[in-house]
PDB file of N, CA and C in Angstrom:
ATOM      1  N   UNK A   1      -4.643 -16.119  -5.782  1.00  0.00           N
ATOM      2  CA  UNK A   1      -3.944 -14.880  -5.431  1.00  0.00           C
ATOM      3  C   UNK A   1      -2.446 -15.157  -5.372  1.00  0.00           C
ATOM      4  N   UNK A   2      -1.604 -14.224  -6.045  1.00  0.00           N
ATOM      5  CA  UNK A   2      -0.365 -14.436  -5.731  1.00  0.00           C
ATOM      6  C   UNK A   2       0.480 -13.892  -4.751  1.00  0.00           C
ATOM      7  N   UNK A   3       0.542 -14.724  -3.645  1.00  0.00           N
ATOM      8  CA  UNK A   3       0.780 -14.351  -2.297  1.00  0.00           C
ATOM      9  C   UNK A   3       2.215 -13.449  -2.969  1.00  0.00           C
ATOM     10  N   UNK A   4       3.518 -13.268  -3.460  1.00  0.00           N
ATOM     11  CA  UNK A   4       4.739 -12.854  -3.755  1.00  0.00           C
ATOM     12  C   UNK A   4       4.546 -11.684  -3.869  1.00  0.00           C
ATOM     13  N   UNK A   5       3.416 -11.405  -4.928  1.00  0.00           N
ATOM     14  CA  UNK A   5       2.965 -10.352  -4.950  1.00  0.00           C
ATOM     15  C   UNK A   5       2.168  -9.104  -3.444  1.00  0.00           C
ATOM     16  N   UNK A   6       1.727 -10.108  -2.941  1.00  0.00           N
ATOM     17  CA  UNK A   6       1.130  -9.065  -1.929  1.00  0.00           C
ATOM     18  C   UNK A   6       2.749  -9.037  -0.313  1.00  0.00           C
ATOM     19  N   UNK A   7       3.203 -10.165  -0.529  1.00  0.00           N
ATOM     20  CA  UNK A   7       4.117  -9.825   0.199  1.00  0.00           C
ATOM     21  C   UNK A   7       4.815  -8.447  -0.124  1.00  0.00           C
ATOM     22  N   UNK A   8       5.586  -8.652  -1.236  1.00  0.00           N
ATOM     23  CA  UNK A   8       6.561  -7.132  -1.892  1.00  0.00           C
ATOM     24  C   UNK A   8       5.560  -6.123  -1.550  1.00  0.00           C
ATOM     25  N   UNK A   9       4.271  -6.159  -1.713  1.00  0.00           N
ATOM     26  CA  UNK A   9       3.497  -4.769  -1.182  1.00  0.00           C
ATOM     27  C   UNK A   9       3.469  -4.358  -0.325  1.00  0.00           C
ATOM     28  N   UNK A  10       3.633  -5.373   0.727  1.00  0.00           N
ATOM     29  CA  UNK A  10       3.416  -4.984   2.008  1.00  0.00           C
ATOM     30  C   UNK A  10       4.964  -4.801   2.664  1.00  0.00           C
ATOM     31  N   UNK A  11       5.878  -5.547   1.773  1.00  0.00           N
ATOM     32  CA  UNK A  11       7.320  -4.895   2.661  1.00  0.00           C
ATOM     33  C   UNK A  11       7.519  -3.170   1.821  1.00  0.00           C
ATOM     34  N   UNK A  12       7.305  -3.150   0.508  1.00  0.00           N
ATOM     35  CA  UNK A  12       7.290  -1.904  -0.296  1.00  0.00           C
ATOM     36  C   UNK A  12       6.489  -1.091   0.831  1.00  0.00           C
ATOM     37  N   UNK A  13       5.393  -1.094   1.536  1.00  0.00           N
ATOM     38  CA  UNK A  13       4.495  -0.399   2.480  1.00  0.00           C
ATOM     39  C   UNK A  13       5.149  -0.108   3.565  1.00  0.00           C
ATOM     40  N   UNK A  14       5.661  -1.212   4.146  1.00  0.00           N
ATOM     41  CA  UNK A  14       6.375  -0.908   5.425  1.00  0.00           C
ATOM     42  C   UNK A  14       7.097  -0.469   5.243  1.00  0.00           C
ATOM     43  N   UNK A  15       8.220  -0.125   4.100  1.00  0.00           N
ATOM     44  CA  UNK A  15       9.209   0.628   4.127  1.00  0.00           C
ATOM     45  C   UNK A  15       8.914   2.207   3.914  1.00  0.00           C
ATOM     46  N   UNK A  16       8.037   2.427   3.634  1.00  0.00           N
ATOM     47  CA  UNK A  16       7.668   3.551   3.155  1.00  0.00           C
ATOM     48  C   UNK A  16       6.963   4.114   5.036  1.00  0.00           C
ATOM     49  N   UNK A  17       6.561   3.186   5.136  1.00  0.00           N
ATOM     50  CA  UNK A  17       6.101   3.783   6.874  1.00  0.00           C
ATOM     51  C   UNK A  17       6.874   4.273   8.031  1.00  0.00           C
ATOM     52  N   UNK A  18       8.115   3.786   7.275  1.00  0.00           N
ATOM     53  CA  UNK A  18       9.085   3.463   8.124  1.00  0.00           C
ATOM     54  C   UNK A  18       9.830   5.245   7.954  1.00  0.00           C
ATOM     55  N   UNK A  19       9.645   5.193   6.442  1.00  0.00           N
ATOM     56  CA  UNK A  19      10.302   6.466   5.881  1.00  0.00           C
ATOM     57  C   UNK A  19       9.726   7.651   6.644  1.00  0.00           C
ATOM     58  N   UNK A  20       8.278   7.821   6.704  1.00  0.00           N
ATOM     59  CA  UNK A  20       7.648   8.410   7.386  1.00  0.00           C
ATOM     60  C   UNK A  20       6.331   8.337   8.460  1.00  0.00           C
ATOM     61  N   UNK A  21       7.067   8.050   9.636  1.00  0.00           N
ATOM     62  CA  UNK A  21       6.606   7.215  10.361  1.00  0.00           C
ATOM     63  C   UNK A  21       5.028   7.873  10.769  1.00  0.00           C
ATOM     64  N   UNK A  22       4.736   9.366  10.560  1.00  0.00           N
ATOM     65  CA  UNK A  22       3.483  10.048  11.138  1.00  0.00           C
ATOM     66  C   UNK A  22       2.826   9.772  10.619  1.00  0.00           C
ATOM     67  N   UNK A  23       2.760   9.054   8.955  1.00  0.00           N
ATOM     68  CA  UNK A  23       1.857   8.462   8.086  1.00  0.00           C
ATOM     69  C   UNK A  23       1.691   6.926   8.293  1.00  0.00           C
ATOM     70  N   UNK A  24       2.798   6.323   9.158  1.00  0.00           N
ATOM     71  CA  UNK A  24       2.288   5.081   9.222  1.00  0.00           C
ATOM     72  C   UNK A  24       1.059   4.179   9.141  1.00  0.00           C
ATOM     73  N   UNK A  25       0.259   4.581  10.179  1.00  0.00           N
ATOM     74  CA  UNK A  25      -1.343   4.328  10.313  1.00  0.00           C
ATOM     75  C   UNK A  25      -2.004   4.148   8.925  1.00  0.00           C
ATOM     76  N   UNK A  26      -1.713   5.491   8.216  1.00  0.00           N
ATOM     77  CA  UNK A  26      -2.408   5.507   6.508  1.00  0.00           C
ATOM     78  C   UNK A  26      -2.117   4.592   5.794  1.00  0.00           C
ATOM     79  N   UNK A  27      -0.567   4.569   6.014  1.00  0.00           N
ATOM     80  CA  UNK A  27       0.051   3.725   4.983  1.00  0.00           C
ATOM     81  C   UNK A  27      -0.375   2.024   4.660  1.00  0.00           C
ATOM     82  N   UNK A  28      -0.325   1.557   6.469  1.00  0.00           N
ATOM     83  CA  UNK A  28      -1.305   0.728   6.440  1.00  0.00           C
ATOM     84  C   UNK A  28      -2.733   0.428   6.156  1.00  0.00           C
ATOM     85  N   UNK A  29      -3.413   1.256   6.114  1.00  0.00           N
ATOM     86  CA  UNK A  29      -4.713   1.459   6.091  1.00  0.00           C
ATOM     87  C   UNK A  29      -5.156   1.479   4.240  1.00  0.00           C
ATOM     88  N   UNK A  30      -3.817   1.511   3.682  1.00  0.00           N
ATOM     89  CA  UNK A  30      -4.473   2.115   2.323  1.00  0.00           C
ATOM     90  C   UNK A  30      -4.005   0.421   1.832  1.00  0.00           C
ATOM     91  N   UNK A  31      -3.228  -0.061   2.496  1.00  0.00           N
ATOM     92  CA  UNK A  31      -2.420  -1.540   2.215  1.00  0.00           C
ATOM     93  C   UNK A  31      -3.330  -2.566   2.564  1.00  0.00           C
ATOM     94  N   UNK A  32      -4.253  -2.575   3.592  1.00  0.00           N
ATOM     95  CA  UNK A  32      -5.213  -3.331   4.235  1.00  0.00           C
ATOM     96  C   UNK A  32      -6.016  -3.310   2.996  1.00  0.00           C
ATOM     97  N   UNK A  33      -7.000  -2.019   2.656  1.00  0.00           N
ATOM     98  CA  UNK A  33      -7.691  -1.980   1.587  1.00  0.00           C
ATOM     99  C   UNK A  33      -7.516  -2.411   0.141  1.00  0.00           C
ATOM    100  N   UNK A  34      -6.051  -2.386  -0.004  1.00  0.00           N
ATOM    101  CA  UNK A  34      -5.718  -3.188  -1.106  1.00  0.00           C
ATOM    102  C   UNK A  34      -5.716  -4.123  -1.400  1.00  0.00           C
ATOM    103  N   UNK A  35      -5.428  -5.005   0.050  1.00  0.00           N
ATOM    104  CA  UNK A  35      -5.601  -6.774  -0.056  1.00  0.00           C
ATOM    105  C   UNK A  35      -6.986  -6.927  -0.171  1.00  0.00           C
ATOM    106  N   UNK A  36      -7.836  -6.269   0.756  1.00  0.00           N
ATOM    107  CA  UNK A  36      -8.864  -6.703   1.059  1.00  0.00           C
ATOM    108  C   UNK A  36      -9.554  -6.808  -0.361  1.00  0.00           C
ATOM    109  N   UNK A  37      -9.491  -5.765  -1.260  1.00  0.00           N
ATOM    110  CA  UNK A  37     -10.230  -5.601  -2.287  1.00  0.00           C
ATOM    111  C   UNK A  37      -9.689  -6.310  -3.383  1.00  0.00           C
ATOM    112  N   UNK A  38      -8.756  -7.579  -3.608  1.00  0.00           N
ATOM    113  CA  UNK A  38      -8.027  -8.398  -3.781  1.00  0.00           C
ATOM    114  C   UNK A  38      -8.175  -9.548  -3.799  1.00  0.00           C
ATOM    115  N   UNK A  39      -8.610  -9.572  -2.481  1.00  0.00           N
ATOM    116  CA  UNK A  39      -9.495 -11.170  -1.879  1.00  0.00           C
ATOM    117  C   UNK A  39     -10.872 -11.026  -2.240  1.00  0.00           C
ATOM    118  N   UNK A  40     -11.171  -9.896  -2.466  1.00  0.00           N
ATOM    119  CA  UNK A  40     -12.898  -9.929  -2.674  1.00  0.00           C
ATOM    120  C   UNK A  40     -13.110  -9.794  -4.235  1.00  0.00           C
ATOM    121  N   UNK A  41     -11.981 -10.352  -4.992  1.00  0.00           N
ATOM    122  CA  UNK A  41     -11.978 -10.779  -6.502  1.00  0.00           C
ATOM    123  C   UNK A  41     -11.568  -9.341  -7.647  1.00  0.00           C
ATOM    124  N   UNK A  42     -11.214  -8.415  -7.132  1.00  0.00           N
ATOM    125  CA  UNK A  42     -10.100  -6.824  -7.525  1.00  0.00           C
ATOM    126  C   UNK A  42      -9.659  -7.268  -8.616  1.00  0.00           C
ATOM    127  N   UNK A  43      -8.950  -6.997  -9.541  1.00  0.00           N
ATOM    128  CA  UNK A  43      -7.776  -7.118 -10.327  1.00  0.00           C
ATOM    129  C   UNK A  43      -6.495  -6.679  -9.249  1.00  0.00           C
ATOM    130  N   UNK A  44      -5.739  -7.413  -9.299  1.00  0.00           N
ATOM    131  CA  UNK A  44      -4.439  -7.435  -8.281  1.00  0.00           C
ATOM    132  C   UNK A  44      -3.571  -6.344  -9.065  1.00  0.00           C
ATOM    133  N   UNK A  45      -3.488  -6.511  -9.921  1.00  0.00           N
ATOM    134  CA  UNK A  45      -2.529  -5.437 -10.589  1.00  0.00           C
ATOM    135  C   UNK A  45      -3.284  -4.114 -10.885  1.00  0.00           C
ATOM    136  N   UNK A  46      -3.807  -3.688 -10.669  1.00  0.00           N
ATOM    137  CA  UNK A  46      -4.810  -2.365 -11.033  1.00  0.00           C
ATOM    138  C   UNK A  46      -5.346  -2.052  -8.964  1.00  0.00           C
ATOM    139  N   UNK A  47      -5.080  -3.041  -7.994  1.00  0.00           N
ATOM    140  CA  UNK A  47      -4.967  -2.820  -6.688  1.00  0.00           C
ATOM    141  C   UNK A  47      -3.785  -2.382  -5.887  1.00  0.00           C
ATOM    142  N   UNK A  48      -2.960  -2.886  -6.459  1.00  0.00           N
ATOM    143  CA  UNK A  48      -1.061  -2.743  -5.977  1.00  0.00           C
ATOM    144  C   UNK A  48      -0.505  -1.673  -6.526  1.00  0.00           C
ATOM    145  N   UNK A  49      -1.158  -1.088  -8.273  1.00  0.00           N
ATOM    146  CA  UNK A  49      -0.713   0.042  -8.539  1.00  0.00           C
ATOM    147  C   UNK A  49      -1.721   1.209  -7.715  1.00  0.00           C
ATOM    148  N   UNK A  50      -2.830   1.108  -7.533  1.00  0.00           N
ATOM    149  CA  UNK A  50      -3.679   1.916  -6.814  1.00  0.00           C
ATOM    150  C   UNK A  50      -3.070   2.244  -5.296  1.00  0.00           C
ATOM    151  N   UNK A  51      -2.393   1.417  -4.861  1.00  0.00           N
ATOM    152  CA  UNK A  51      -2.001   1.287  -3.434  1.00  0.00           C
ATOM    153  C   UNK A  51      -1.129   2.116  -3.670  1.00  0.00           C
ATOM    154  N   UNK A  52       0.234   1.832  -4.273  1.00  0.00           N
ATOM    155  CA  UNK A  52       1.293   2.501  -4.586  1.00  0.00           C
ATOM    156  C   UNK A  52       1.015   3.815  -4.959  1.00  0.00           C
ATOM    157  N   UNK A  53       0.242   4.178  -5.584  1.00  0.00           N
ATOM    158  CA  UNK A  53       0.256   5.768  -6.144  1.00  0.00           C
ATOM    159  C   UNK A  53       0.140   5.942  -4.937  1.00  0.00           C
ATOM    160  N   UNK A  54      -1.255   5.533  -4.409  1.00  0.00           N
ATOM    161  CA  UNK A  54      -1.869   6.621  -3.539  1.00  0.00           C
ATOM    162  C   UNK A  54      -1.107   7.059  -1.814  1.00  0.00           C
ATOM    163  N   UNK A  55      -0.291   5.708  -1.519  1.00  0.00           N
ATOM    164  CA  UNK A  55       0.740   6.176  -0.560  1.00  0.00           C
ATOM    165  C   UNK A  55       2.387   7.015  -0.877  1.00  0.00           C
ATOM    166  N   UNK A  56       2.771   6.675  -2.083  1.00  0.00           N
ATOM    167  CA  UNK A  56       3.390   7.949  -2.805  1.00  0.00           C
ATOM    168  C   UNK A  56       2.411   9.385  -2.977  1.00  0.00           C
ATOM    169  N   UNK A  57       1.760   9.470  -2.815  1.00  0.00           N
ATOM    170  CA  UNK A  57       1.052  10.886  -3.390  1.00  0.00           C
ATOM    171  C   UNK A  57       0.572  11.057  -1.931  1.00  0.00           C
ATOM    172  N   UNK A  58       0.395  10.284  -0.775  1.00  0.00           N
ATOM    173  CA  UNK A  58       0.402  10.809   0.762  1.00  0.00           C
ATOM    174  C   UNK A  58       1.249  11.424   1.433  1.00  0.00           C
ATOM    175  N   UNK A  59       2.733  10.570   0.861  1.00  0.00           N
ATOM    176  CA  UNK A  59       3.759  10.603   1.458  1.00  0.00           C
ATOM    177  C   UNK A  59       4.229  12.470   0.474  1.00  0.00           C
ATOM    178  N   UNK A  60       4.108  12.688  -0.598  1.00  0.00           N
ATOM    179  CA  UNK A  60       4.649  13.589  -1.049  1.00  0.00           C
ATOM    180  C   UNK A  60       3.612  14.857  -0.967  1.00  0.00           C
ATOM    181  N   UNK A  61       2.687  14.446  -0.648  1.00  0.00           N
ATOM    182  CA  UNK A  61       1.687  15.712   0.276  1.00  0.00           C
ATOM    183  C   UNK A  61       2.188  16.002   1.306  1.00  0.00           C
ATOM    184  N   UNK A  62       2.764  14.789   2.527  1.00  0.00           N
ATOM    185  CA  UNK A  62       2.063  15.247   3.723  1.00  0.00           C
ATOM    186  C   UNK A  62       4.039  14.846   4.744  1.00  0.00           C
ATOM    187  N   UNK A  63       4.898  14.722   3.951  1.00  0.00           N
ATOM    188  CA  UNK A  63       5.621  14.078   4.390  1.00  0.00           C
ATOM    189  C   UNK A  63       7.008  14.738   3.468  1.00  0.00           C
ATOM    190  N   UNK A  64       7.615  16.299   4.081  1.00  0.00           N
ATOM    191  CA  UNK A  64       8.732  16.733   3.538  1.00  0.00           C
ATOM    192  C   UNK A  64       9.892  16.668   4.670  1.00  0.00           C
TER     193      UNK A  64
END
């Protein structure tokens, strides 16, 4: 696993939690699931873009 990679995700995450803090909880929650499914042998790059959409597309639902 390339730890560099999951670091930048997770500061890319926190910043975004940070942006909107009422989503925080999610934001993490969708970031947890990303590693997790990562470590349990994922494609890392098809997990980090999955992560990314889907807390962009939270944040631009639920977060004006």
């Amino acid at each position: 696993m390339n730890e560099n990679r999951i670091e930048e995700l997770t500061k890319w995450a926190k910043s975004k939690a940070k942006v909107c803090p009422n989503l925080a909880e999610e934001i993490i929650d969708l970031l947890r699931l990303a590693i997790d499914e990562i470590e349990q042998g994922a494609s890392m790059q098809n997990e980090i873009h999955l992560c990314m959409s889907n807390i962009e597309e939270l944040i631009k639902e639920n977060c004006n």
